[in-house]
Protein backbone atom coordinates (compact mmCIF):
# COMPACT_ATOMS: atom_id res chain seq x y z
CA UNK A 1 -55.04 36.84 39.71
CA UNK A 2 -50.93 36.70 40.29
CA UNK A 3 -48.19 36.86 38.30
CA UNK A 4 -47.16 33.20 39.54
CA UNK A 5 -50.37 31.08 38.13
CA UNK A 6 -51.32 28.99 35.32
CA UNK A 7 -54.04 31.53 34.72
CA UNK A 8 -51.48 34.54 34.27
CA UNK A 9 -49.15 32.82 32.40
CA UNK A 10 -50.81 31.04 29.56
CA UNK A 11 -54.06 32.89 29.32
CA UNK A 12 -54.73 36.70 30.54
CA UNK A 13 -50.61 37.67 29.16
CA UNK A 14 -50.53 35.76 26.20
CA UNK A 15 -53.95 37.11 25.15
CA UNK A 16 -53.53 40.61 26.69
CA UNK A 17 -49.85 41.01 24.83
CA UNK A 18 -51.51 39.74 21.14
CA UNK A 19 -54.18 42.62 21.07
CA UNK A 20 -52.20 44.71 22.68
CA UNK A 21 -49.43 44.88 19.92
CA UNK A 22 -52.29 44.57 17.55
CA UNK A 23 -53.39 48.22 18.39
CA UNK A 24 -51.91 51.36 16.62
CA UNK A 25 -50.28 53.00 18.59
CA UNK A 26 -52.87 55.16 19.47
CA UNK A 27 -54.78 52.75 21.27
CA UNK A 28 -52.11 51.22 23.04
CA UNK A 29 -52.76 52.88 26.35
CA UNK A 30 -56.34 52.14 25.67
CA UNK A 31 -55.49 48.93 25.32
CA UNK A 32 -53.21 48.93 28.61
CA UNK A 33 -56.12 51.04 30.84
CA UNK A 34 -58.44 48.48 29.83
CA UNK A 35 -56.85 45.04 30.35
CA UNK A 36 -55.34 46.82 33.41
CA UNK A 37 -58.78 46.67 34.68
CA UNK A 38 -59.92 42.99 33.47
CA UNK A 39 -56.93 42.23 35.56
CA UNK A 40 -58.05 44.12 38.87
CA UNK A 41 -61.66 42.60 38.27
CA UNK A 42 -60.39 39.14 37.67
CA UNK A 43 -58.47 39.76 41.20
CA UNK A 44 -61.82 41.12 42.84
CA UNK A 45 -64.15 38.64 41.82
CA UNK A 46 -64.79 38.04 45.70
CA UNK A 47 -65.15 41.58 46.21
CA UNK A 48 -66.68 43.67 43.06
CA UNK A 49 -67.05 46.62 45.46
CA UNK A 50 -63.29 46.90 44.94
CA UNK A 51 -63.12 47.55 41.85
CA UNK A 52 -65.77 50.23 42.30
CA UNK A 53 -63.70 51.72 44.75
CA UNK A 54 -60.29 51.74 42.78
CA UNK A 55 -62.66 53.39 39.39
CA UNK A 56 -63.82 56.03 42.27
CA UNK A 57 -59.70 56.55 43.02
CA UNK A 58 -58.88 57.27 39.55
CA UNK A 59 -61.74 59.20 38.81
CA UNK A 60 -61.69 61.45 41.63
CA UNK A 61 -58.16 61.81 41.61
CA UNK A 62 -58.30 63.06 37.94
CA UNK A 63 -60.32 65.51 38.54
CA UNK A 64 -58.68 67.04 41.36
CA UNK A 65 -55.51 67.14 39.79
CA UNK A 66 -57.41 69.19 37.14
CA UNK A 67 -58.78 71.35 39.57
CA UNK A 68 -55.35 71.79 41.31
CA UNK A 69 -53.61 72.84 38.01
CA UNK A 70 -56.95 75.07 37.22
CA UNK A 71 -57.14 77.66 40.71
CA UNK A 72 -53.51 77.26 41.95
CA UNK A 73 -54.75 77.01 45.50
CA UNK A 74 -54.41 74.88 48.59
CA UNK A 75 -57.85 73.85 49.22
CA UNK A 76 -57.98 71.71 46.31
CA UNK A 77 -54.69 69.75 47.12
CA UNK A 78 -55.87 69.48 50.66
CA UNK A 79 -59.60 67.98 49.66
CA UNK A 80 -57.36 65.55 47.38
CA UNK A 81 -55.14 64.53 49.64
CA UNK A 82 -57.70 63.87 52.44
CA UNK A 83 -60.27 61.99 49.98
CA UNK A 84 -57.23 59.29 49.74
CA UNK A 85 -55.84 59.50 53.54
CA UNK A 86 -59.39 59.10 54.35
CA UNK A 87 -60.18 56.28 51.68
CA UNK A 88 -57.11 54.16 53.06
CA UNK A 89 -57.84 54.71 56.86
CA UNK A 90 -61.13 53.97 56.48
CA UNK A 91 -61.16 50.52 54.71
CA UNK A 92 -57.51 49.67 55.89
CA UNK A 93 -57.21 50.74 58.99
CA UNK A 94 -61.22 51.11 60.39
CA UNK A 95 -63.22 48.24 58.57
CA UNK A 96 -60.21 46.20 57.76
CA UNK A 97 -60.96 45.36 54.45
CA UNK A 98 -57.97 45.57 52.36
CA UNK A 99 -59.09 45.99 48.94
CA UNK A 100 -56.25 44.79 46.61
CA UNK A 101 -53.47 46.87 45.95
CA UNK A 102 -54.92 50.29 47.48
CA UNK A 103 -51.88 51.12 49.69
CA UNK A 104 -49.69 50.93 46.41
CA UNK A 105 -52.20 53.31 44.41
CA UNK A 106 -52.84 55.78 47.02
CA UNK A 107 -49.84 56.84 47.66
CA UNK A 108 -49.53 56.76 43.70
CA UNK A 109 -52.21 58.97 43.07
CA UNK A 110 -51.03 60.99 46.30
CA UNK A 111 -47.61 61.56 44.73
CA UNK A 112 -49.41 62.71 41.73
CA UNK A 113 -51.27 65.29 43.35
CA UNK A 114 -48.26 66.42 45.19
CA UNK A 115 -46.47 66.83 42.24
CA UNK A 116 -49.16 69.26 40.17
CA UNK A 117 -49.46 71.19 43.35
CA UNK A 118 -45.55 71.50 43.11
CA UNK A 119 -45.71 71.99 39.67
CA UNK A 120 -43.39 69.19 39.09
CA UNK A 121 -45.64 68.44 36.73
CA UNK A 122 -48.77 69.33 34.63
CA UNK A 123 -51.94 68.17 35.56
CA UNK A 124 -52.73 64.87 32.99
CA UNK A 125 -56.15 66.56 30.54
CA UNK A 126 -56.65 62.48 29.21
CA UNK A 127 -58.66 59.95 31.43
CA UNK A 128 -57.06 56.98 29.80
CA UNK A 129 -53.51 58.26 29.82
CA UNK A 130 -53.89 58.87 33.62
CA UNK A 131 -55.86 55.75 34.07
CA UNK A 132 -52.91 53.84 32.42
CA UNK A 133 -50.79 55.52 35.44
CA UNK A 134 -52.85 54.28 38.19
CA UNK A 135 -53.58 51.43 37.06
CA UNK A 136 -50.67 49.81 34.90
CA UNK A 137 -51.29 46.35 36.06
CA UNK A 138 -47.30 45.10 36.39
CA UNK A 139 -47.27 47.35 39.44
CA UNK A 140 -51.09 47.73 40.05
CA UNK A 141 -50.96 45.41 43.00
CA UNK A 142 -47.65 45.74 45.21
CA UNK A 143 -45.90 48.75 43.32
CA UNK A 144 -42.63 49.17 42.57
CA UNK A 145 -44.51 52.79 43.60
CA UNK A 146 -43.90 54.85 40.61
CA UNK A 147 -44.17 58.78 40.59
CA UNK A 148 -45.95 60.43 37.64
CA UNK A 149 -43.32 62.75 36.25
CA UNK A 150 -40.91 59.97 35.82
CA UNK A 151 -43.65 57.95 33.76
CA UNK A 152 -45.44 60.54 31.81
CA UNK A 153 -43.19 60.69 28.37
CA UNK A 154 -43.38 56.96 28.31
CA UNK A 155 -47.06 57.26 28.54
CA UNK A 156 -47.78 59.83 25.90
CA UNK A 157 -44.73 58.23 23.55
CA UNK A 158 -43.03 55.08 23.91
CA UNK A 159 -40.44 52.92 22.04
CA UNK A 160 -41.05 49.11 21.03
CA UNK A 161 -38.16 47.22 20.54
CA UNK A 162 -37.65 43.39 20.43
CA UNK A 163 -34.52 43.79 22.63
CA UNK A 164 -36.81 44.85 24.84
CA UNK A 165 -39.46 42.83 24.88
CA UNK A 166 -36.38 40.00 25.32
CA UNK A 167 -35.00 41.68 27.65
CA UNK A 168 -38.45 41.89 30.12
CA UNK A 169 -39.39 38.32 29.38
CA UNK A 170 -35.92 37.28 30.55
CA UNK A 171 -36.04 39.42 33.62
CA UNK A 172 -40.08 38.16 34.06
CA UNK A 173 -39.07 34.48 34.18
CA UNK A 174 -36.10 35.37 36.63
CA UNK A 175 -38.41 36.81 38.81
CA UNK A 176 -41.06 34.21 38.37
CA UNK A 177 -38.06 32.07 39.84
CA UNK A 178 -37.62 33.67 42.04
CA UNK A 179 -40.57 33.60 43.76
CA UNK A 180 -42.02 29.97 42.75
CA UNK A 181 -38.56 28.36 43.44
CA UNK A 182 -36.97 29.79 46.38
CA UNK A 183 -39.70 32.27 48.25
CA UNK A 184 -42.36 29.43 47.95
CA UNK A 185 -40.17 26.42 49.19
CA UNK A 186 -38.14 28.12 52.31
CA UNK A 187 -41.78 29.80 53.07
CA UNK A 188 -42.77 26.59 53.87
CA UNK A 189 -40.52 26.07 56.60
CA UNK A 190 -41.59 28.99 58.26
CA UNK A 191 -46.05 27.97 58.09
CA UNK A 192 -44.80 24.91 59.33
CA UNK A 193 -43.56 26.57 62.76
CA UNK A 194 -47.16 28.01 62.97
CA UNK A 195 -48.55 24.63 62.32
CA UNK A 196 -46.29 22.78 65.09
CA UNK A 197 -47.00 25.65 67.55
CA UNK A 198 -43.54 27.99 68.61
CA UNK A 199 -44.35 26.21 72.75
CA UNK A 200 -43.17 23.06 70.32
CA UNK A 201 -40.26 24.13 68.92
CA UNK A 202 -36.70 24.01 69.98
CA UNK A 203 -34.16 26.71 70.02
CA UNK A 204 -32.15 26.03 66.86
CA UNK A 205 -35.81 25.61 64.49
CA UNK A 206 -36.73 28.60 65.88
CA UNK A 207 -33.35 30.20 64.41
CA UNK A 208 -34.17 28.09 61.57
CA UNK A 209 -37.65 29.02 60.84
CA UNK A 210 -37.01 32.82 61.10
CA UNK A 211 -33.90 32.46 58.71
CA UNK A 212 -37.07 30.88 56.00
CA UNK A 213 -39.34 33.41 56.52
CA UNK A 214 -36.17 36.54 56.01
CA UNK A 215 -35.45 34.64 52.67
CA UNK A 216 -39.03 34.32 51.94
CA UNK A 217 -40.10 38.16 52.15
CA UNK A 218 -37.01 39.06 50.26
CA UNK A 219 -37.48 36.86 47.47
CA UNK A 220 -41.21 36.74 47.29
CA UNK A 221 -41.02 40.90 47.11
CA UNK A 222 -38.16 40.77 44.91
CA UNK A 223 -39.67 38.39 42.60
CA UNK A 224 -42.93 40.34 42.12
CA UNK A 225 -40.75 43.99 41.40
CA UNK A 226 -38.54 41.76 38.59
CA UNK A 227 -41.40 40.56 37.45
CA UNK A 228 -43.21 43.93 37.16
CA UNK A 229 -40.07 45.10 35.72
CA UNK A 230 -40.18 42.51 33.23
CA UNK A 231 -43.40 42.78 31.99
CA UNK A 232 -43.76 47.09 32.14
CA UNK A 233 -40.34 46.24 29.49
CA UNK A 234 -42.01 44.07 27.15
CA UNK A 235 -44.79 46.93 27.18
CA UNK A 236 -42.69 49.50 26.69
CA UNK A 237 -42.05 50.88 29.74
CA UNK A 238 -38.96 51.44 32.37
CA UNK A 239 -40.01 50.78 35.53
CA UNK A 240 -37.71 51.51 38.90
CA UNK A 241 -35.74 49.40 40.31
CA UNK A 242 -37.26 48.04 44.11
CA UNK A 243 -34.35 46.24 45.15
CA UNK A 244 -30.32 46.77 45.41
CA UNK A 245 -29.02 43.40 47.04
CA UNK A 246 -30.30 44.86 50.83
CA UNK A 247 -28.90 41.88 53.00
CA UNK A 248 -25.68 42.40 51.67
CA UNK A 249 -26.26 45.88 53.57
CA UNK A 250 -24.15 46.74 56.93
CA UNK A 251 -26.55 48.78 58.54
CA UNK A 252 -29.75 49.40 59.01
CA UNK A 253 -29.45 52.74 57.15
CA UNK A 254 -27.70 51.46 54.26
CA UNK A 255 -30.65 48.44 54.10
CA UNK A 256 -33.94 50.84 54.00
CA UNK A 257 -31.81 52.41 50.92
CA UNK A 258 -31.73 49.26 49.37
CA UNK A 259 -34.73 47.40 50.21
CA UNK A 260 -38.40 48.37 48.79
CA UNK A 261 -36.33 51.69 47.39
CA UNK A 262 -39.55 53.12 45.52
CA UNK A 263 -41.61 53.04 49.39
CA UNK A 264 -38.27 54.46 50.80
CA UNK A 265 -38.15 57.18 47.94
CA UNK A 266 -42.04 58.03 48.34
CA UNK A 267 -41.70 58.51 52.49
CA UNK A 268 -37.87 60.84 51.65
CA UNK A 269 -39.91 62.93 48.68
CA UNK A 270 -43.23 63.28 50.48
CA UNK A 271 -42.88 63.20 54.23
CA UNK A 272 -39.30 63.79 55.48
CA UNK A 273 -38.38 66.81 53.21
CA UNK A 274 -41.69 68.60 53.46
CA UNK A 275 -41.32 67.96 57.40
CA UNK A 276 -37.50 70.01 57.33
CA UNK A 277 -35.61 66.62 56.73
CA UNK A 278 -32.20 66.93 57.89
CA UNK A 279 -31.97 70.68 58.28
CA UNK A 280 -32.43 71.64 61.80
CA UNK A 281 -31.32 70.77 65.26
CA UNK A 282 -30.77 66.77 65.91
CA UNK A 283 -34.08 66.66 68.18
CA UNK A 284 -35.91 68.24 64.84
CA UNK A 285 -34.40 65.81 62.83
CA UNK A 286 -34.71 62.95 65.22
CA UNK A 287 -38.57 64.00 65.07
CA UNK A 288 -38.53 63.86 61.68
CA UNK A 289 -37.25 60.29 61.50
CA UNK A 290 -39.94 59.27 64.17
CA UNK A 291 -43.15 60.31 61.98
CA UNK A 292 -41.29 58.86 59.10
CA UNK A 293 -40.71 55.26 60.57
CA UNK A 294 -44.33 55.31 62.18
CA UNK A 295 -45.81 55.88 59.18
CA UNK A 296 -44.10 53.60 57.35
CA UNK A 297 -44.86 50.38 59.86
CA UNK A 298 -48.50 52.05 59.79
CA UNK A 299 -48.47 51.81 56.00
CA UNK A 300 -48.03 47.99 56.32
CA UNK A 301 -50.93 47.22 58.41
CA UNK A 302 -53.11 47.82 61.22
CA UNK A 303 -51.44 45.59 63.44
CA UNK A 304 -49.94 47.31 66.28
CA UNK A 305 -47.10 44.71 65.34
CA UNK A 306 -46.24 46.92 62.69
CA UNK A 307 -45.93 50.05 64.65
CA UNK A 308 -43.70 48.65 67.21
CA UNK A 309 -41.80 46.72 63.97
CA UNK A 310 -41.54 50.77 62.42
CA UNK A 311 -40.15 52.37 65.66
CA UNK A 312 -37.77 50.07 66.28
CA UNK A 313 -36.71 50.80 62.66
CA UNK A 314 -36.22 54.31 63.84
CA UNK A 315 -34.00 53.30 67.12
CA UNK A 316 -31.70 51.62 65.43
CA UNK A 317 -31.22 54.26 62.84
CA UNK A 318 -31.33 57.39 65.45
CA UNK A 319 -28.50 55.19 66.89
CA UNK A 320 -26.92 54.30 63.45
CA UNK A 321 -26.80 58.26 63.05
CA UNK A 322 -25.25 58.91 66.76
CA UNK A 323 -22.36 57.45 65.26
CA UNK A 324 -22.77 53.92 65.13
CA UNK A 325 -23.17 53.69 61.30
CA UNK A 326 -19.64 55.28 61.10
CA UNK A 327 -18.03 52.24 63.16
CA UNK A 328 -20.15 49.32 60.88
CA UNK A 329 -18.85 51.19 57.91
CA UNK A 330 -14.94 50.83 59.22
CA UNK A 331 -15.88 47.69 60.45
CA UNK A 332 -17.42 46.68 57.45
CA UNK A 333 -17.41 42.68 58.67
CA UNK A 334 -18.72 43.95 62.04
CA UNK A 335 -21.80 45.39 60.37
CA UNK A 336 -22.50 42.25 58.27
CA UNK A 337 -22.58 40.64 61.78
CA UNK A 338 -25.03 43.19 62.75
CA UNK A 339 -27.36 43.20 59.97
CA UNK A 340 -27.41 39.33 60.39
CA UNK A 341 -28.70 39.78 63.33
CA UNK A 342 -31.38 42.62 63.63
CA UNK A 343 -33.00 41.74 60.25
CA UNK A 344 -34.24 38.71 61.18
CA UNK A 345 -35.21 40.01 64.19
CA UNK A 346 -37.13 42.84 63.14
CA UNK A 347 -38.90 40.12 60.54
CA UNK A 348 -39.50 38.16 63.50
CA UNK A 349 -41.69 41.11 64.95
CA UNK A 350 -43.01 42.07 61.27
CA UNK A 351 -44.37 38.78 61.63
CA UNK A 352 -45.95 37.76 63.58
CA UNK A 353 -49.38 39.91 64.72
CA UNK A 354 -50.28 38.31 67.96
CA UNK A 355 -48.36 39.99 70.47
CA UNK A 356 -48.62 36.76 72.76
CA UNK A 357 -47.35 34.17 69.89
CA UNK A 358 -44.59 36.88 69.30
CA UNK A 359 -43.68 37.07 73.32
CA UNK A 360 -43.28 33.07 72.95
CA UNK A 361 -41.33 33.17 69.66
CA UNK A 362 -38.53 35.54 71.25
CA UNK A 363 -38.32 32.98 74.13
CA UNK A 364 -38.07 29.98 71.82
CA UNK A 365 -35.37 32.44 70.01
CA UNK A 366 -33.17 32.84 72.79
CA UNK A 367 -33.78 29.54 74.64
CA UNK A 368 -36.31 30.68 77.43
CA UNK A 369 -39.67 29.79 78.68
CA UNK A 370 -38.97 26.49 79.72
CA UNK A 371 -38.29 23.20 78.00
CA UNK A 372 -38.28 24.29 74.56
CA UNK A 373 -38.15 20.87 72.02
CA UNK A 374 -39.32 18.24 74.19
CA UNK A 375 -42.03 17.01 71.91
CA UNK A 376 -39.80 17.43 69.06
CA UNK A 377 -36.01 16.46 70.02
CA UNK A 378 -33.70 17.26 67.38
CA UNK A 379 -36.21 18.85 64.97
CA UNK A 380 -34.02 21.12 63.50
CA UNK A 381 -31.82 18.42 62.39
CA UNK A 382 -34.97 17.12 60.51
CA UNK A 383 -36.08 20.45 59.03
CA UNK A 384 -32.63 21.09 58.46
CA UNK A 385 -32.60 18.34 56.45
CA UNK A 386 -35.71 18.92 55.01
CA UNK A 387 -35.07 22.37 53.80
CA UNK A 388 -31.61 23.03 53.93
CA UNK A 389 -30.77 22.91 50.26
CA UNK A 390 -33.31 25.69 49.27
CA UNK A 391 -32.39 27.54 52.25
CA UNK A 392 -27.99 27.53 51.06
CA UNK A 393 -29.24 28.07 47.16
CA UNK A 394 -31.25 31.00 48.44
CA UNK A 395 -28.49 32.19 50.42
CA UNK A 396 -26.09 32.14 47.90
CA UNK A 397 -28.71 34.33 45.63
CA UNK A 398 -28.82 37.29 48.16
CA UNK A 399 -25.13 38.20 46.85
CA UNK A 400 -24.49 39.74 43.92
CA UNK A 401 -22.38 36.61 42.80
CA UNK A 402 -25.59 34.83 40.58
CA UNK A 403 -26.23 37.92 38.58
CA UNK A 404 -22.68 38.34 37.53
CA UNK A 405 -22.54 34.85 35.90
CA UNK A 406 -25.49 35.92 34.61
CA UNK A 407 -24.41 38.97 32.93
CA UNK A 408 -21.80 36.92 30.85
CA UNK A 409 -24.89 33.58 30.13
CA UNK A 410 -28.03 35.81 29.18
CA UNK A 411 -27.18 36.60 25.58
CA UNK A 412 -25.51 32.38 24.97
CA UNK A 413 -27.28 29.19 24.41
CA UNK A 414 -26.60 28.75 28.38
CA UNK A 415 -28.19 31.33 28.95
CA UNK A 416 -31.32 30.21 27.10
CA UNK A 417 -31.60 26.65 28.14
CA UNK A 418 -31.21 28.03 32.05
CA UNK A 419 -34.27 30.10 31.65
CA UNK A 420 -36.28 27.22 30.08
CA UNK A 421 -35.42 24.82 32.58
CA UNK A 422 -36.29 27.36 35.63
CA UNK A 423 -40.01 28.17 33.27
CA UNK A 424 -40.59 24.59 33.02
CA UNK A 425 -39.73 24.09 36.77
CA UNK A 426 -41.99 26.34 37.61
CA UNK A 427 -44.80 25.43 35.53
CA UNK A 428 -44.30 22.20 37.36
CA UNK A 429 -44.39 23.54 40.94
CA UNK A 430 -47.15 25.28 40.03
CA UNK A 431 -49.19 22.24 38.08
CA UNK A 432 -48.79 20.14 41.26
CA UNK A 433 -50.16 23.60 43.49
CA UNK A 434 -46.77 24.50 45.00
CA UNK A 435 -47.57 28.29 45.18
CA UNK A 436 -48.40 30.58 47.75
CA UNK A 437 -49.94 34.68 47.56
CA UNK A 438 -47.49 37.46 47.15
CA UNK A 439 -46.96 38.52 51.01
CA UNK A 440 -47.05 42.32 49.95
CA UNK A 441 -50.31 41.63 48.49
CA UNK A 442 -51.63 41.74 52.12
CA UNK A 443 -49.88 44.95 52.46
């Protein structure tokens, strides 16, 4: 089950939000634990095994936090960390089965342990309240990734306010926009290019298509953390922020601080710091960065796509910090340039997992290979056409101008009738079967 369906919207929320504020307040995370799970088996019904497997997770993981907090010793942090390295190499990385969500609540549940062993924070003694950590189902599926300390008072003691539950419905429907409006339509563009072949396609769609599919992952992504936002709000809880406006970025530095922050945060907090960070000689810290970028194209996929995509990451930023970033922050309109650039780019090789359909897209890219087009003269000018209103609109929403007006329309009538006009818009879109899966939810 998504966010973005029929399904979500006017049965499992409606019905999961009236008992849930029907429970004292005792209950509540009772209440939360268990629809969490009705929503993870509803999502597994292919594949019960899963949610087997995710029950295992929280179980195990419980109990070696316990045992963490209990003998103060390594060898319990190191059995817990390897049951979940081990758990998410095996079935992502060695059988291929991606069971839903289980990259986002490993490296929950790994945070966790970290965090007892550091003494961050004290190992949770209630099931339920840790099994309404892990499994929270706003942010069950494709994060943001949140860490336990920074969730535990809200989960032993929370505040319900109809402000807020205003407030996250607003910011749900925004992102339900978001993602049904814009991510779905100039998606299309891009599973077209599949569809026609990239030997088809001329140089300009190719430009074209890859320009779709950086719109799409932004505001497909972005429109699942708002709406995860939204809805942890009208339960009661603050949830992180994912995104800070990351193509308005002008390097590659400044973008991985802005883009999927909560991933970002994890790798910093868990991997880069442990491993010296920036302390150290440059070829220390330029080690540092290489394990960090690996693992994070790793942690995407088994593709070896998504390695090369993750240490190309890391040459651009080992250059950023030779002194590169320096210049694109002078030359602020330089590094726009830039960043217009390499982000598509690096989409382009995020993208695409054959390594021979990639080698032909880069040709198509930059006008080599032959003929490129000759089947379809002028098809950009048709696409163009075709598409190029959803791709200016969503364009225009990667600055920070939209949210702005919004600030001064949310709490007016204007305000009001917008967001019923974008629901009922999507309602539509989604009626008539204009919706595609989350693209993190491969992840």
């Amino acid at each position: 089950m998504v966010f973005s369906s029929i399904e979500f919207i006017y049965f499992f929320l409606p019905l999961f939000l009236l008992i849930y504020y029907m429970l004292p307040a005792t209950l509540k995370n009772a209440g939360l634990f268990l629809g969490s799970m009705v929503f993870y088996t509803i999502g597994s019904l292919k594949s019960p095994e899963h949610v087997l497997l995710f029950a295992l997770s929280l179980v195990v993981n419980f109990c070696f936090g316990r045992l963490i907090e209990r003998y103060e010793t390594k060898t319990w942090f190191v059995l817990g960390i390897g049951f979940n390295l081990i758990q998410l190499g095996l079935f992502k990385y060695v059988m291929r089965v991606l069971p839903i969500g289980i990259s986002f609540y490993t490296f929950q549940a790994i945070s966790y342990l970290c965090d007892v062993q550091r003494q961050k924070c004290t190992a949770e003694k209630s099931l339920i309240n840790f099994g309404t950590y892990l499994s929270m189902f706003p942010q069950l599926i494709a994060g943001p990734i949140v860490k336990y300390p920074d969730i535990r008072a809200q989960i032993q003691d929370r505040q319900y306010r109809l402000s807020d539950f205003v407030q996250g419905l607003q910011v749900f429907v925004i992102g339900l926009g978001s993602k049904v409006l814009l991510a779905n339509r100039v998606g299309v563009l891009w599973s077209q290019l599949s569809v026609i072949g990239y030997e088809s396609i001329s140089t300009p769609l190719a430009w074209l298509g890859l320009l779709a599919y950086t719109l799409q992952i932004y505001f497909d992504f972005w429109g699942y953390s708002l709406m995860a936002i939204g809805l942890g709000k009208m339960l009661g809880f603050d949830l992180p922020i994912n995104f800070d406006y990351p193509y308005l970025s002008t390097s590659m530095t400044e973008f991985w601080r802005r883009w999927h922050i909560t991933l970002g945060s994890w790798f910093k907090e868990y991997v880069y710091i442990p491993l010296g960070g920036n302390r150290g000689n440059k070829a220390r810290v330029c080690r540092n960065l290489f394990i960090v970028w690996l693992l994070t194209g790793i942690w995407h996929g088994a593709g070896l796509n998504f390695m090369l995509w993750g240490l190309i990451l890391f040459a651009l930023i080992v250059l950023e910090k030779a002194g590169l970033k320096k210049f694109l922050d002078k030359w602020r309109l330089l590094g726009h340039v830039y960043m217009a650039v390499f982000i598509p780019l690096t989409w382009a090789v995020f993208a695409n997992s054959d390594w021979q359909q990639m080698l032909l897209f880069f040709k198509r890219l930059f006008g080599m290979g032959g003929t490129a087009g000759s089947l379809f003269a002028g098809d950009y000018i048709k696409y163009g056409k075709e598409y190029g209103l959803y791709l200016l609109v969503s364009l225009l929403f990667i600055s920070r101008l939209p949210a702005k007006i919004w600030t001064k329309v949310k709490d007016s009538y204007i305000g009001q009738i917008i967001l019923i006009i974008m629901f009922v818009a999507v309602v539509y879109c989604l009626y008539i079967g204009l919706d595609n899966p989350f693209l993190y939810y491969q992840f």
